[in-house]
C-alpha atoms as a PDB file:
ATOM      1  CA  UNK A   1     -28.555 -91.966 -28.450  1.00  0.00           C
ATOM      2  CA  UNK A   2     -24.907 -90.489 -29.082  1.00  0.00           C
ATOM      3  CA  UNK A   3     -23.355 -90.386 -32.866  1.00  0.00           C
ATOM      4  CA  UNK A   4     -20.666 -91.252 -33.426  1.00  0.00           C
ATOM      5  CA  UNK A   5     -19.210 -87.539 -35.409  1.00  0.00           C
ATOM      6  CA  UNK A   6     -17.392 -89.235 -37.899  1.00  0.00           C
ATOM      7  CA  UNK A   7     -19.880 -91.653 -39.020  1.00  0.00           C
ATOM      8  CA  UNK A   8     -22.595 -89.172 -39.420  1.00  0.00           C
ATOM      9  CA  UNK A   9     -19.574 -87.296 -41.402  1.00  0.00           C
ATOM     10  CA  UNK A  10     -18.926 -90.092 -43.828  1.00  0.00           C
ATOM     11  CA  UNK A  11     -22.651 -90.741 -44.453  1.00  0.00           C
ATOM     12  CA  UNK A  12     -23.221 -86.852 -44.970  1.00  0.00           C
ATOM     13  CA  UNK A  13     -20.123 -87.367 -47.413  1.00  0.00           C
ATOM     14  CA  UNK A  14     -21.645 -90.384 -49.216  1.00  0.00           C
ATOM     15  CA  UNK A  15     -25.070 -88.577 -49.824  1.00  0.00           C
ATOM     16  CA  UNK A  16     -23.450 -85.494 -51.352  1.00  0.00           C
ATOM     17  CA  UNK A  17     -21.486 -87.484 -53.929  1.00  0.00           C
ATOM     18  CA  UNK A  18     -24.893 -89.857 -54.264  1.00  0.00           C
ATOM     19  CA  UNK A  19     -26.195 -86.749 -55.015  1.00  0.00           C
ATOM     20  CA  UNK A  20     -23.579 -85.102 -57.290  1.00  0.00           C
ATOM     21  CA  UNK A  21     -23.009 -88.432 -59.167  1.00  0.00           C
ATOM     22  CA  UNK A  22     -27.006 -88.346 -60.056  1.00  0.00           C
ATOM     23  CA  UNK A  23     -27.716 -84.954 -60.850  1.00  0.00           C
ATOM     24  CA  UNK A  24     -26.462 -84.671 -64.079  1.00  0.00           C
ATOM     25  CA  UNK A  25     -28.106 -87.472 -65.557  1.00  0.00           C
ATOM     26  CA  UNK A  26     -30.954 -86.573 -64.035  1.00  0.00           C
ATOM     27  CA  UNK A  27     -31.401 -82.942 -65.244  1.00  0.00           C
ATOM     28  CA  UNK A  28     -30.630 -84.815 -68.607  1.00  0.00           C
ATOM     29  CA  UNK A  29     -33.870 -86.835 -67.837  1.00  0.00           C
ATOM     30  CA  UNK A  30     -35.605 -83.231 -66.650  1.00  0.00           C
ATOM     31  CA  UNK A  31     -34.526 -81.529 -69.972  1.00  0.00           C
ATOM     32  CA  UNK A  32     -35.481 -84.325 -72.513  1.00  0.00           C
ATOM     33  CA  UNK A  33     -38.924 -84.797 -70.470  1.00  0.00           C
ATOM     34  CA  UNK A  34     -39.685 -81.043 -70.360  1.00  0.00           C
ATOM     35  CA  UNK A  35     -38.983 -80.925 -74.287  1.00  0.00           C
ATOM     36  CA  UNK A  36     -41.086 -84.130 -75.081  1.00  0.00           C
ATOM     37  CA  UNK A  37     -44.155 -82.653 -72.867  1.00  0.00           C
ATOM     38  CA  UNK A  38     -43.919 -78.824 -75.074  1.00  0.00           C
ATOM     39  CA  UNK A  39     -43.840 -81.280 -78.231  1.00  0.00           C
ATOM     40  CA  UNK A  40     -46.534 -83.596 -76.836  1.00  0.00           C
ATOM     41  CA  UNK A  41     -48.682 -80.563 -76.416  1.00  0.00           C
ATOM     42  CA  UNK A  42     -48.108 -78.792 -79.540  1.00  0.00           C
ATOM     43  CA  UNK A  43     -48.899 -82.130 -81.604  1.00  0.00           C
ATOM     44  CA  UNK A  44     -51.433 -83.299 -79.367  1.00  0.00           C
ATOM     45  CA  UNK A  45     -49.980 -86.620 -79.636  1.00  0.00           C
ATOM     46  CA  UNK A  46     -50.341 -88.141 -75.859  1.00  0.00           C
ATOM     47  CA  UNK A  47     -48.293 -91.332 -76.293  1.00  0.00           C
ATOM     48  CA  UNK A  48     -46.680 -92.606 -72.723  1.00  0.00           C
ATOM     49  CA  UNK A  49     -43.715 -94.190 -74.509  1.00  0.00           C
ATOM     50  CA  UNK A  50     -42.662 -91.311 -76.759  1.00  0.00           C
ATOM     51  CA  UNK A  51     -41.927 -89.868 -73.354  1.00  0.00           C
ATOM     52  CA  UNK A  52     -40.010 -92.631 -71.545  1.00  0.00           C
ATOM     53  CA  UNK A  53     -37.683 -94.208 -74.049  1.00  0.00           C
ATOM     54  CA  UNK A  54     -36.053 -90.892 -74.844  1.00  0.00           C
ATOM     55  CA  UNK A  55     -35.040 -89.702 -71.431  1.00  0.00           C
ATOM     56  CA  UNK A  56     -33.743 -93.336 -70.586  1.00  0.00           C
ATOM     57  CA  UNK A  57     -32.112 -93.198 -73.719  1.00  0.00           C
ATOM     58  CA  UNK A  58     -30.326 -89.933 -72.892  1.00  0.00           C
ATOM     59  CA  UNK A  59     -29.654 -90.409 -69.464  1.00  0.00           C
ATOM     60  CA  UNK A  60     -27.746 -94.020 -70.222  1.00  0.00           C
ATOM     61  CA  UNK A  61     -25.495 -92.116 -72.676  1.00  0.00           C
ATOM     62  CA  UNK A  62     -24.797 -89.115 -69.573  1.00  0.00           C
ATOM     63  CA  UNK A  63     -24.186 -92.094 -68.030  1.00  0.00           C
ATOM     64  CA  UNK A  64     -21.929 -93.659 -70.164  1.00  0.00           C
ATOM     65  CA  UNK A  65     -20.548 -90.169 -70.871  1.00  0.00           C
ATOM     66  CA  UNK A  66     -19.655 -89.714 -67.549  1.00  0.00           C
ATOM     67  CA  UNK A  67     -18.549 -93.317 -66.497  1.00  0.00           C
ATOM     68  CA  UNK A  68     -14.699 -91.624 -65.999  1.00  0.00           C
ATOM     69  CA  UNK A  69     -16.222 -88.627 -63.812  1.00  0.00           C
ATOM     70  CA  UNK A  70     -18.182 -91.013 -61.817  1.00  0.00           C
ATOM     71  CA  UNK A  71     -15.688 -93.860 -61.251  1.00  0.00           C
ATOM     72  CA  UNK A  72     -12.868 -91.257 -60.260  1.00  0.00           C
ATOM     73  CA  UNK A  73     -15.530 -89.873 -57.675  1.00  0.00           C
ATOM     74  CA  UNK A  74     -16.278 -92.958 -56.294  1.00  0.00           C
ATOM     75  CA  UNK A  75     -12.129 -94.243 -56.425  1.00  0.00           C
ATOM     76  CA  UNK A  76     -12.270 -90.848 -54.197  1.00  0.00           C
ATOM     77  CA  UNK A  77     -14.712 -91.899 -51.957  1.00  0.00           C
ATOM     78  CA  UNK A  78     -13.317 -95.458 -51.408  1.00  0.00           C
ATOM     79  CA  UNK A  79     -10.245 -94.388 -50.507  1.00  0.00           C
ATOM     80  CA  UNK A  80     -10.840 -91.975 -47.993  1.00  0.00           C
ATOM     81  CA  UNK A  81     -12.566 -94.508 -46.216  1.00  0.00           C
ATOM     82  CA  UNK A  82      -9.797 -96.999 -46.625  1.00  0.00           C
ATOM     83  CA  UNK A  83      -7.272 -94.032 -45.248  1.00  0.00           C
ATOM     84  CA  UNK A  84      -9.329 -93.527 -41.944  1.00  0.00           C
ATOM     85  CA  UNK A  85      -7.552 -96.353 -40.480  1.00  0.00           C
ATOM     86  CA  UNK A  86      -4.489 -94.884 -40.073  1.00  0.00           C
ATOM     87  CA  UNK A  87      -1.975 -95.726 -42.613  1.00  0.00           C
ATOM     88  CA  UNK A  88      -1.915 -98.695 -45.202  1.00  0.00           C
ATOM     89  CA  UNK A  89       1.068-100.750 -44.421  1.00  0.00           C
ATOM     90  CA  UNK A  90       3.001-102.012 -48.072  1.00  0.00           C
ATOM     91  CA  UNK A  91       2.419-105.103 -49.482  1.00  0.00           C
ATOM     92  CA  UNK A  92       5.326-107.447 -49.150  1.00  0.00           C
END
């Protein structure tokens, strides 16, 4: 079954800024869960949610941190496609 190249090139395109959008929040969620477990250990305290509600707490304020970074990305994104067409005519 042929491909069309350009398709496969904008998904490729859309994964890799899938990807870069959701790395840094989560390596925040890596970070906070790697500290939690060394702290869990040391204290021998083995609660589920003393692990869970920090890293979503951290990685909704990367998140919100980032909302700019992200939203430019995306604006990025969107408008290659949009320019694939050929030109955008004016609005009148």
């Amino acid at each position: 079954m042929p491909y069309d190249q350009a398709t496969v090139e904008l998904v490729r395109q859309a994964l890799i800024i899938t990807l870069k959008i959701a790395a840094p929040m989560l390596a925040a969620g890596i970070i906070v869960g790697l500290v939690i477990s060394i702290l869990q250990s040391v204290t021998s305290i083995q609660d589920q949610t003393l692990a869970t509600v920090p890293k979503i707490v951290v990685m909704v304020v990367v998140a919100v941190v980032l909302a700019a970074w992200i939203a430019q990305r995306l604006i990025e994104y969107a408008a290659t496609l949009f320019n694939l067409g050929g030109p955008i005519p004016p609005l009148r």
